[in-house]
Protein backbone atom coordinates (compact mmCIF):
# COMPACT_ATOMS: atom_id res chain seq x y z
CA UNK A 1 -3.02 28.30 -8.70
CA UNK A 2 -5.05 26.40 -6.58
CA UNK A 3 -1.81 25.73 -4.35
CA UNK A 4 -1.84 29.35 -3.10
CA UNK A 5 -5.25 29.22 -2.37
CA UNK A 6 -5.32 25.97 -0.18
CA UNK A 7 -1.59 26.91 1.20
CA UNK A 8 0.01 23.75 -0.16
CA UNK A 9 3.25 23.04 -0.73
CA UNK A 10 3.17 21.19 -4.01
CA UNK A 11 0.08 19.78 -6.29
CA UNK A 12 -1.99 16.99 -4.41
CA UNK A 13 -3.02 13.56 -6.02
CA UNK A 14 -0.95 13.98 -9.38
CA UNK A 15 -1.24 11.40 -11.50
CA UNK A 16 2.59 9.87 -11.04
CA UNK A 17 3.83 7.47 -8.63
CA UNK A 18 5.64 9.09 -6.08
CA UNK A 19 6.82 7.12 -3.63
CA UNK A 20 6.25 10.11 -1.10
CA UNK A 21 2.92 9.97 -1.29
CA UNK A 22 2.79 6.20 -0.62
CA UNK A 23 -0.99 5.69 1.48
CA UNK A 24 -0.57 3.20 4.26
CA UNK A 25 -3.72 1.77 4.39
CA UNK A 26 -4.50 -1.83 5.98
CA UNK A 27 -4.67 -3.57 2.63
CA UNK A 28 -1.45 -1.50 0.96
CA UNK A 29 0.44 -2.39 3.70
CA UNK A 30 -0.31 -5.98 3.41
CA UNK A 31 1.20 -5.91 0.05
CA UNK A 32 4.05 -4.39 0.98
CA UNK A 33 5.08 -6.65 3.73
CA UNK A 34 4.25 -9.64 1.78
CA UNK A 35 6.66 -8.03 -0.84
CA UNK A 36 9.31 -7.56 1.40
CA UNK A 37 8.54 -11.34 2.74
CA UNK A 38 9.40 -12.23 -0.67
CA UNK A 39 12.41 -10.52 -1.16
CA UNK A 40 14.22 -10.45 2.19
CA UNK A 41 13.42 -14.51 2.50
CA UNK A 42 14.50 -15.00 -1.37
CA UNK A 43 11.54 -16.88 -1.77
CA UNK A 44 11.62 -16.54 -5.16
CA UNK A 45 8.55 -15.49 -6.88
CA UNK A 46 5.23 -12.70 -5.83
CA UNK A 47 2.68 -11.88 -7.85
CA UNK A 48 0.85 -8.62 -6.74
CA UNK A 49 -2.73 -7.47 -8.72
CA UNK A 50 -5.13 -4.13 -8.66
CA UNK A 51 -7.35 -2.37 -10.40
CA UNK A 52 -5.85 0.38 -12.38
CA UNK A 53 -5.41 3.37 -9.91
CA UNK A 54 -5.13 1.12 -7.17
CA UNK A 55 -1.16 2.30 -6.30
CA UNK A 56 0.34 -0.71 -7.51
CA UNK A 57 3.01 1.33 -9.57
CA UNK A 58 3.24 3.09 -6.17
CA UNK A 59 4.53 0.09 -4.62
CA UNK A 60 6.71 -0.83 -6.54
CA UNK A 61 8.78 2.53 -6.81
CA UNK A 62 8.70 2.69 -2.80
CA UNK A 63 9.95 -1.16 -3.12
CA UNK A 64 12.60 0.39 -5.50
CA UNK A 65 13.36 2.86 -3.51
CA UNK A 66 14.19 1.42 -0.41
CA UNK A 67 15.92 -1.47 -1.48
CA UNK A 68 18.44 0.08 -4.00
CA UNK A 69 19.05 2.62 -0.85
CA UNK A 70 20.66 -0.27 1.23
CA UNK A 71 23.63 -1.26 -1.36
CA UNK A 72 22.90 -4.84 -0.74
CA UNK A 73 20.29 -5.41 -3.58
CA UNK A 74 20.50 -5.06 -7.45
CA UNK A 75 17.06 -3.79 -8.93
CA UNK A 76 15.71 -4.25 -12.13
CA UNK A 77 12.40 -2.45 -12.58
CA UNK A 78 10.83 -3.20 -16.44
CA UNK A 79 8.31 -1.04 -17.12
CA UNK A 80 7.34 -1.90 -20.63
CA UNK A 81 7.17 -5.76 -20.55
CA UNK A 82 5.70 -6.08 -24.27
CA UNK A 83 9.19 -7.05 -25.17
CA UNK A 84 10.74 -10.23 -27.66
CA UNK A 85 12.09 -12.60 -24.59
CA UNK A 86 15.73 -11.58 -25.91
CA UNK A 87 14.97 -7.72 -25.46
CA UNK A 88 13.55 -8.54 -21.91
CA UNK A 89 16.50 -10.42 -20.87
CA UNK A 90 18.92 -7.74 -22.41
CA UNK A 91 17.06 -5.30 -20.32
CA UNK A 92 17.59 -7.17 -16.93
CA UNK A 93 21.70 -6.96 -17.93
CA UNK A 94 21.66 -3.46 -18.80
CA UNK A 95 19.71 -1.99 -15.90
CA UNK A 96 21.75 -4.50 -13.25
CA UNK A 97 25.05 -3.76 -14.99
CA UNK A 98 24.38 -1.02 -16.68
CA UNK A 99 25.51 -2.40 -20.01
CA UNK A 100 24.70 -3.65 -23.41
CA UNK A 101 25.07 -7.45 -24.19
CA UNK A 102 24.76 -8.50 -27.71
CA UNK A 103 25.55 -12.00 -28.96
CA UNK A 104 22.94 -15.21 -29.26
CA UNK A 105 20.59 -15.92 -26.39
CA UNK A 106 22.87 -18.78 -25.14
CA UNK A 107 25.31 -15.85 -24.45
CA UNK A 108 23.08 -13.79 -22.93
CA UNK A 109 22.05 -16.42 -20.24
CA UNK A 110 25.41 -17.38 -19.40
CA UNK A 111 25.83 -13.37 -18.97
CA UNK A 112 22.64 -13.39 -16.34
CA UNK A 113 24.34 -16.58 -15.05
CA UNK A 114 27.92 -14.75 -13.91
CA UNK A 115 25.73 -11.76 -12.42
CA UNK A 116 23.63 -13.53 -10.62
CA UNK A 117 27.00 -15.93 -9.10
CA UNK A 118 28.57 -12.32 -8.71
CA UNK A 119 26.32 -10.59 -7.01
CA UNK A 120 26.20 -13.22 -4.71
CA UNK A 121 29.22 -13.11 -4.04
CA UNK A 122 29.55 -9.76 -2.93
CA UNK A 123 26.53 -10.46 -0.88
CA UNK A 124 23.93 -8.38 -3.11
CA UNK A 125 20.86 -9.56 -4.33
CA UNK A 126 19.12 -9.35 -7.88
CA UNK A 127 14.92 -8.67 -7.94
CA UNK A 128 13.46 -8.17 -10.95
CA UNK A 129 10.25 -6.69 -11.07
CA UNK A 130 7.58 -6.82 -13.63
CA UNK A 131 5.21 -4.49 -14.09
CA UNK A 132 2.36 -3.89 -15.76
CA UNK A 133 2.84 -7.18 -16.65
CA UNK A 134 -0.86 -7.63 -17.92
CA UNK A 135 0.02 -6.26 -21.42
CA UNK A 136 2.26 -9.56 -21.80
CA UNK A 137 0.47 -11.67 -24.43
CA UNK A 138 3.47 -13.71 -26.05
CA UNK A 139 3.34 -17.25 -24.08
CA UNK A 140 7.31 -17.46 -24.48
CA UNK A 141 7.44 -14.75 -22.22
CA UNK A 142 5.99 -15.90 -19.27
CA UNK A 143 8.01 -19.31 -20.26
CA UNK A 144 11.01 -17.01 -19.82
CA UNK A 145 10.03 -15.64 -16.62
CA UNK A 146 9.77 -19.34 -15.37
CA UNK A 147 13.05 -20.03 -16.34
CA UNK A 148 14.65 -17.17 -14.66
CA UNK A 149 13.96 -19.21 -11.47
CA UNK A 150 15.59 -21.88 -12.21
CA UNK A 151 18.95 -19.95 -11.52
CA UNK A 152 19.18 -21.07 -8.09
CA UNK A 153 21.41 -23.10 -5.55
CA UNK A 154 20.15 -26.01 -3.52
CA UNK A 155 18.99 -24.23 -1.10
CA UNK A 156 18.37 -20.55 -2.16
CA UNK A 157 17.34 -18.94 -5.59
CA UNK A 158 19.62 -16.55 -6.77
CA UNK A 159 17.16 -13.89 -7.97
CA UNK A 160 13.85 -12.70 -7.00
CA UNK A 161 10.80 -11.83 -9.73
CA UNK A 162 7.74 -9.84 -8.69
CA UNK A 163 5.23 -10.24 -11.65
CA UNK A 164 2.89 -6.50 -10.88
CA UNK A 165 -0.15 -5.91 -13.02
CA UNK A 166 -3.86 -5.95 -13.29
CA UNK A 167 -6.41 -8.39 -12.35
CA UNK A 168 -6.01 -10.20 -15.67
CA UNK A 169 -2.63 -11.15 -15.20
CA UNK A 170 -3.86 -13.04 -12.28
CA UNK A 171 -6.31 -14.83 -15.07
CA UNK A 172 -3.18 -15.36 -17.66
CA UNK A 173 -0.98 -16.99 -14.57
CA UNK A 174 -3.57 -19.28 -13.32
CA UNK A 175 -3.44 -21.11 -16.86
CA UNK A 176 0.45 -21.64 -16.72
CA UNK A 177 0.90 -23.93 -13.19
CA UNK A 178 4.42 -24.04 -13.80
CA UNK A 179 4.46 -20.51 -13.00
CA UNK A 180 1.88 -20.29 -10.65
CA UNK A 181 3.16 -22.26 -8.38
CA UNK A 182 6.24 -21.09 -8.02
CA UNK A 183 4.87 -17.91 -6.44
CA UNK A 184 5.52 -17.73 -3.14
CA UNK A 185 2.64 -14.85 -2.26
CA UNK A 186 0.34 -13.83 -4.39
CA UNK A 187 -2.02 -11.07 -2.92
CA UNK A 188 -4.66 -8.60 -4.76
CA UNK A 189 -4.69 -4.66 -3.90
CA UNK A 190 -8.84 -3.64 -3.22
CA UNK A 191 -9.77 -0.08 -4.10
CA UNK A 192 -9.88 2.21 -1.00
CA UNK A 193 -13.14 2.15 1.51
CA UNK A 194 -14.67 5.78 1.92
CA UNK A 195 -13.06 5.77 5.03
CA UNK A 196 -9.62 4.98 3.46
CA UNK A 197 -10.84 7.54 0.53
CA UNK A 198 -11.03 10.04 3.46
CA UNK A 199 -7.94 9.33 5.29
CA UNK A 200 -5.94 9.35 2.10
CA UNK A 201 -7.40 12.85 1.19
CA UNK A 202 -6.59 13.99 4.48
């Protein structure tokens, strides 16, 4: 209704994450190169917080977006993390191969293992990213997401994992140093100034 009456094209401000309506302000697009820092220079690991609202989920779907457009990376984008470790990693395989792997977990790793090698191969690369990754509460999870860096080369890892969530997740990485410092960036979304409020209305 109100579309007629303002003469837009579509609804404004609904409450999905379109990539279309992706809001460069300073501080998003801060994120978003320190993102792409992470993934272009396979430095491994990123960890990016907000506030709910603050167009985290945003990011990441523009991330998605653009990358799986160029054929040279593999994405895997979980969306429900509050997963059994097995699940998670049966997840990664199925959205990067777009198949089921059964078997014991030994299999399933040496299953990442060959995609990862593969991919390389043909000169792709694998990100994984997390998000909403707050709701994770099972310690062997974030163990798991450690260990998924250790599939690397001497000089390069072969995968890249952006952990995405709200401030607590910050909180639940800074007790697990084994994680936390293997992320490469790790940068916090603000909320929008009025002036930002403004220019992202306009």
């Amino acid at each position: 209704m109100y579309e007629g009456y303002w003469k837009l094209k579509e609804k404004p401000f609904e409450n999905t994450p379109d990539p279309r309506f992706f809001y460069h302000s300073p501080g998003h697009e801060e994120a978003l190169m320190r993102l792409y820092y992470v993934i272009k220079e396979r430095k491994g690991a990123g960890l990016l917080t907000g506030e709910y609202g603050s167009g985290k989920t945003v990011l990441t779907r523009l991330i998605t977006k653009e990358f799986s457009a160029d054929n040279k990376h593999r994405i895997a984008l979980i969306v429900n993390p509050s997963l059994s470790p097995e699940d998670f990693l049966k997840e990664i395989i199925f959205q990067i191969e777009g198949r089921e792997c059964d078997g014991s977990k030994l299999k399933i790793l040496h299953t990442i293992n060959d995609i990862l090698y593969k991919n390389m191969e043909e000169g792709k690369e694998v990100v994984i990213i997390v998000d909403e990754a707050q709701v994770i509460s099972n310690i062997d999870m974030f163990e798991e997401l450690r260990l998924l860096l250790n599939f690397q080369l001497n000089n390069r890892f072969l995968l890249t994992l952006i952990l995405v969530g709200q401030p607590e997740l910050r909180e639940k990485i800074n007790k697990l140093p084994q994680l936390r410092q293997r992320m490469a960036i790790s940068f916090h979304l603000n909320v929008l100034s009025p002036e930002e409020t403004i220019g992202y209305i306009e």
